[in-house]
Protein backbone atom coordinates (compact mmCIF):
# COMPACT_ATOMS: atom_id res chain seq x y z
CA UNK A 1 0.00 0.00 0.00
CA UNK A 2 1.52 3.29 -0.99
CA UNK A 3 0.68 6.20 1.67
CA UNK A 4 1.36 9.97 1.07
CA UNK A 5 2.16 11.86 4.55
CA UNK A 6 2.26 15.82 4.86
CA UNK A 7 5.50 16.86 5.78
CA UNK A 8 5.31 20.34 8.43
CA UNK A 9 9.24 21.93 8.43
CA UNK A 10 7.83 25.35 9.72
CA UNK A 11 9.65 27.97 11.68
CA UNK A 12 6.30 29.57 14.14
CA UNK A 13 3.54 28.07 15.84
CA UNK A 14 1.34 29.87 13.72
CA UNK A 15 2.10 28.38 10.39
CA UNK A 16 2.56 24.93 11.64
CA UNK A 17 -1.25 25.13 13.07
CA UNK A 18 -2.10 26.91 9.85
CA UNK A 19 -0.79 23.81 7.46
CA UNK A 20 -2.10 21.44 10.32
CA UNK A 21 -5.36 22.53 10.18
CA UNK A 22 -5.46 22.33 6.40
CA UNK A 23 -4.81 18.37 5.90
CA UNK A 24 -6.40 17.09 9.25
CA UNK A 25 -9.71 15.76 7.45
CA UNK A 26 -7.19 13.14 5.48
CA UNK A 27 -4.32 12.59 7.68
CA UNK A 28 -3.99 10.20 10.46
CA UNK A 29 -0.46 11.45 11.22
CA UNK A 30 2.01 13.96 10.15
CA UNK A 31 5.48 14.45 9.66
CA UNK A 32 7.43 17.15 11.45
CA UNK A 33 10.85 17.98 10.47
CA UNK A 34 12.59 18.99 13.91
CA UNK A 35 15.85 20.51 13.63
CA UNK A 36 18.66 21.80 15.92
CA UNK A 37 20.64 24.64 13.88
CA UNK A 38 23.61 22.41 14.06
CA UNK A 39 22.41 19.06 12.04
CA UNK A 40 21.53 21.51 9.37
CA UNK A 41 21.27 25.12 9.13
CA UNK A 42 17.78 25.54 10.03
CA UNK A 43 15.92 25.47 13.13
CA UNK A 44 12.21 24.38 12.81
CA UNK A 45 9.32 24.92 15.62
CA UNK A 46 7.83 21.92 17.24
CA UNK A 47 6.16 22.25 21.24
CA UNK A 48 4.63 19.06 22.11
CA UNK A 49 2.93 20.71 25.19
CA UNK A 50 1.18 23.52 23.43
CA UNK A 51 0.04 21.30 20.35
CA UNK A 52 -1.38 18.05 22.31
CA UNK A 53 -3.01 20.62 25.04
CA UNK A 54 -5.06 22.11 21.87
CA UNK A 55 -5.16 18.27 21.08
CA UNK A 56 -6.19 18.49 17.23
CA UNK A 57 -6.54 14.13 16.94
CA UNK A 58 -3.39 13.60 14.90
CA UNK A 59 -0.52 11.76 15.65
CA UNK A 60 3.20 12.85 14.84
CA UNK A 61 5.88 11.26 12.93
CA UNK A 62 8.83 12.77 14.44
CA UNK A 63 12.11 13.51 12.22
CA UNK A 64 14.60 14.55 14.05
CA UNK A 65 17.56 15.99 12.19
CA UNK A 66 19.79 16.46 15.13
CA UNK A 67 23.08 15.83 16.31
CA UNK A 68 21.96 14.01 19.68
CA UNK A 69 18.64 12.29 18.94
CA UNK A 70 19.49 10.04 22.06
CA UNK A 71 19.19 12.73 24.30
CA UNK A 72 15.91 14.17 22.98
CA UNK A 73 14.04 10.39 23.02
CA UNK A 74 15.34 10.01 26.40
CA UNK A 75 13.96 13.14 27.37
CA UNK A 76 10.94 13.02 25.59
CA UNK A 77 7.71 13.82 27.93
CA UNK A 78 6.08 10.20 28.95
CA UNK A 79 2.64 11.79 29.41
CA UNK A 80 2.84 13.20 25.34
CA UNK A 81 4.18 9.90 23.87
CA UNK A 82 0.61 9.04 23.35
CA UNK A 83 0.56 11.23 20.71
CA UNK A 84 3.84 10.45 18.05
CA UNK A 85 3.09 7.87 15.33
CA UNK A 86 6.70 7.33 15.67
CA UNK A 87 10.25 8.60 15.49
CA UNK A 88 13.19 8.12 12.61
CA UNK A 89 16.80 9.92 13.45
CA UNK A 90 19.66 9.73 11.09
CA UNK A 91 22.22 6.85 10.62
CA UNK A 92 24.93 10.41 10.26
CA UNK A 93 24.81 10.29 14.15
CA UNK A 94 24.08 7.63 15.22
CA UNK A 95 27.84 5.08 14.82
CA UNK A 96 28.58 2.26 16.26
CA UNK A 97 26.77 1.01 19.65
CA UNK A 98 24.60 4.43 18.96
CA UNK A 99 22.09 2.91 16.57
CA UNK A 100 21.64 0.00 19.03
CA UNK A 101 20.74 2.32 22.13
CA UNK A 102 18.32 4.76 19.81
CA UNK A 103 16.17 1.52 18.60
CA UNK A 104 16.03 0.36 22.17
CA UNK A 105 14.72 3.48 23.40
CA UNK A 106 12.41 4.45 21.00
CA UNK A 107 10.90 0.72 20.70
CA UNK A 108 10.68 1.59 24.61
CA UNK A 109 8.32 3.98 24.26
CA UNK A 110 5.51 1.87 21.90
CA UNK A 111 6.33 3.70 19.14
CA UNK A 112 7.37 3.26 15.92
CA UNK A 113 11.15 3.53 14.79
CA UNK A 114 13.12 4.54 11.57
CA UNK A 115 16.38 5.68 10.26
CA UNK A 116 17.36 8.37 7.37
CA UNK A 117 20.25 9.19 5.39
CA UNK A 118 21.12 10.95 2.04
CA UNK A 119 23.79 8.04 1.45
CA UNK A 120 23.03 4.74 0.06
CA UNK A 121 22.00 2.07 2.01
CA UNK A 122 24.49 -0.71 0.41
CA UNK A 123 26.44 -2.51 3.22
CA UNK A 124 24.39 -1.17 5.61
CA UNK A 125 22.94 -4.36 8.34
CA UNK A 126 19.80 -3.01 9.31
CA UNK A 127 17.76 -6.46 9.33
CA UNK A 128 18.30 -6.89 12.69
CA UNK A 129 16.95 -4.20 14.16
CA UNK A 130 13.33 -5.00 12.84
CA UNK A 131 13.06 -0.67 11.93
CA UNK A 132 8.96 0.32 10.59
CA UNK A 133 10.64 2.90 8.15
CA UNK A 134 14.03 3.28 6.54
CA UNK A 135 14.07 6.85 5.13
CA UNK A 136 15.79 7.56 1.94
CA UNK A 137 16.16 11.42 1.94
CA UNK A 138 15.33 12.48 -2.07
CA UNK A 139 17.49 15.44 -0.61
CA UNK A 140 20.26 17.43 1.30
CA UNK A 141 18.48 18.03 4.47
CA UNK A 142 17.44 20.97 6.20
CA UNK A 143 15.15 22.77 3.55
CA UNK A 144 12.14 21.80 1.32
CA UNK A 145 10.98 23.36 -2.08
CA UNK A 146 14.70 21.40 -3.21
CA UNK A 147 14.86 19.65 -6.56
CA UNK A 148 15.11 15.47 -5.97
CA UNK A 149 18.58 14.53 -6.24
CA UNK A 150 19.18 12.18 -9.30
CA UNK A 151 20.65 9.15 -7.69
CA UNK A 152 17.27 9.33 -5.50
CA UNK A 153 15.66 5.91 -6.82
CA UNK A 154 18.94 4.10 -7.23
CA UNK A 155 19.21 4.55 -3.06
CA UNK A 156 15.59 3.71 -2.81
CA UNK A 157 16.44 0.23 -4.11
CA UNK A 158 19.29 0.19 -1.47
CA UNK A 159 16.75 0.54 0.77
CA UNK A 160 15.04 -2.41 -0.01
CA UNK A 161 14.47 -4.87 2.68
CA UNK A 162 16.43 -2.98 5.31
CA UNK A 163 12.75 -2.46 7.37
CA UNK A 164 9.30 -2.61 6.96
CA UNK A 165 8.84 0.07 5.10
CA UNK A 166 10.86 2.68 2.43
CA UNK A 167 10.23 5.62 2.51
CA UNK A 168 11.55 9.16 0.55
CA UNK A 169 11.22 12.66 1.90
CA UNK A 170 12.49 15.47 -0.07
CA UNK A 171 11.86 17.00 -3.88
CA UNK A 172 9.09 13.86 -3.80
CA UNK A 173 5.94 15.25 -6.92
CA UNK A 174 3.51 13.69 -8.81
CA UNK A 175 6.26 14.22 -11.98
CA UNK A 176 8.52 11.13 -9.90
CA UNK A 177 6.60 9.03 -7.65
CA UNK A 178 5.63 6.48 -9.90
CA UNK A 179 9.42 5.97 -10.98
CA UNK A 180 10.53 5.52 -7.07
CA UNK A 181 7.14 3.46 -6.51
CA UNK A 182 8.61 1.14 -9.02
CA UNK A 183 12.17 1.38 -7.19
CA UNK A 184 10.57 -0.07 -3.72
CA UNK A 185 9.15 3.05 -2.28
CA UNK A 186 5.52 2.69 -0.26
CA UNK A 187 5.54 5.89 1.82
CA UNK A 188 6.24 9.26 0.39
CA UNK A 189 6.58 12.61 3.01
CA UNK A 190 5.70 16.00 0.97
CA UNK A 191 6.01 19.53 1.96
CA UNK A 192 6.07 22.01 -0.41
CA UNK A 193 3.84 20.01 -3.52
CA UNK A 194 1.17 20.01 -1.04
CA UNK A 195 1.27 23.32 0.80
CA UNK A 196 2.46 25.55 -1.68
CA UNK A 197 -0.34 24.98 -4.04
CA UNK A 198 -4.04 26.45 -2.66
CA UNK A 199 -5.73 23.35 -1.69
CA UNK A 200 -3.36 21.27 0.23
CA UNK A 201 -6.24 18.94 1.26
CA UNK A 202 -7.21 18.11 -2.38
CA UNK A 203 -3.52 17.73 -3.65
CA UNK A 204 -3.12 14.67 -1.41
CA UNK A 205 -6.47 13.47 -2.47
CA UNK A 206 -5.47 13.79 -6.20
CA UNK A 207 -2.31 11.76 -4.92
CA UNK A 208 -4.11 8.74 -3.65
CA UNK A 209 -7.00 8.66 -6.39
CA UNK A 210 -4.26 8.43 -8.94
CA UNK A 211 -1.27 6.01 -7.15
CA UNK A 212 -3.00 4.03 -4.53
């Protein structure tokens, strides 16, 4: 089953509850792109307190392009974890014995774990760990509205039985998901197809009507 997720990287409060508000009617979850200013060059807005005491139903896929996503899981707030779909970090920072603690922890909480990376995912040993997503970033983090990198399926077929699912975030349109469908991809993330257009609720429906 191929699923198409809206993708909030959003600097304010304001505009993250704007976008929010616009694709709650067809979206069970979200994606939010958290970043640290370090990771990337970027810092994005995400407060779990203010968002789950408004409580708008949805849960949150978490991305968290940071440089110490063990720290922030470990410090997550119990009483919110009721609300995240799940959490994917990148394989970047996460070396050695790292990778081994993150899955721990975040399988800890009940939720949902994945990895990311704008590498290929030949050589890596990811079977073990069991992961519900391996993200395949379409490109250099940090930013959307980017062009999809051309190597972009090639890694999605690296991908391939390295967890449940493959997924692609970045540069992802309607112009290239049928060629990285074909490459192994199930679950696309989209940010700036969907909100940049006028209807961001009937862009995803188009989506699905025409690839699932």
């Amino acid at each position: 089953m191929v699923e198409f997720v809206p993708a909030l990287l959003v600097h304010d409060q304001q505009t993250f509850e704007f976008r929010l508000r616009q694709v709650l009617s067809v979206s069970d979850y979200v994606q939010v792109d958290i970043t640290d200013g370090t990771f990337v060059k970027n810092n994005t807005w995400f407060d779990t307190v203010n968002l789950i005491e408004e409580d708008y139903n949805v849960k949150y896929w978490l991305h968290l392009m940071i440089d110490d996503p063990l720290g922030y899981v470990t410090n997550f707030p119990k009483a919110e974890i009721r609300h995240i779909e799940g959490i994917t970090a990148h394989l970047k920072v996460l070396e050695g014995e790292k990778l081994n603690v993150y899955v721990d922890l975040v399988k800890s909480l009940g939720v949902k774990v994945g990895v990311a990376s704008n590498k290929s995912y030949k050589g890596e040993q990811l079977e073990q760990y069991k992961l519900d997503e391996v993200l395949v970033l379409g490109v250099n983090p940090g930013f959307s509205g980017k062009k999809m990198l051309a190597d972009t399926a090639e890694r999605v077929k690296s991908a391939f039985h390295k967890g449940k699912v493959v997924a692609v975030d970045g540069g992802v349109t309607d112009s290239n998901i049928q060629g990285l469908i074909k490459a192994g991809a199930t679950r696309f993330y989209l940010s700036s197809f969907i909100f940049n257009g006028k209807n961001s609720k009937q862009v995803l429906e188009n989506l699905r009507s025409k690839f699932v």
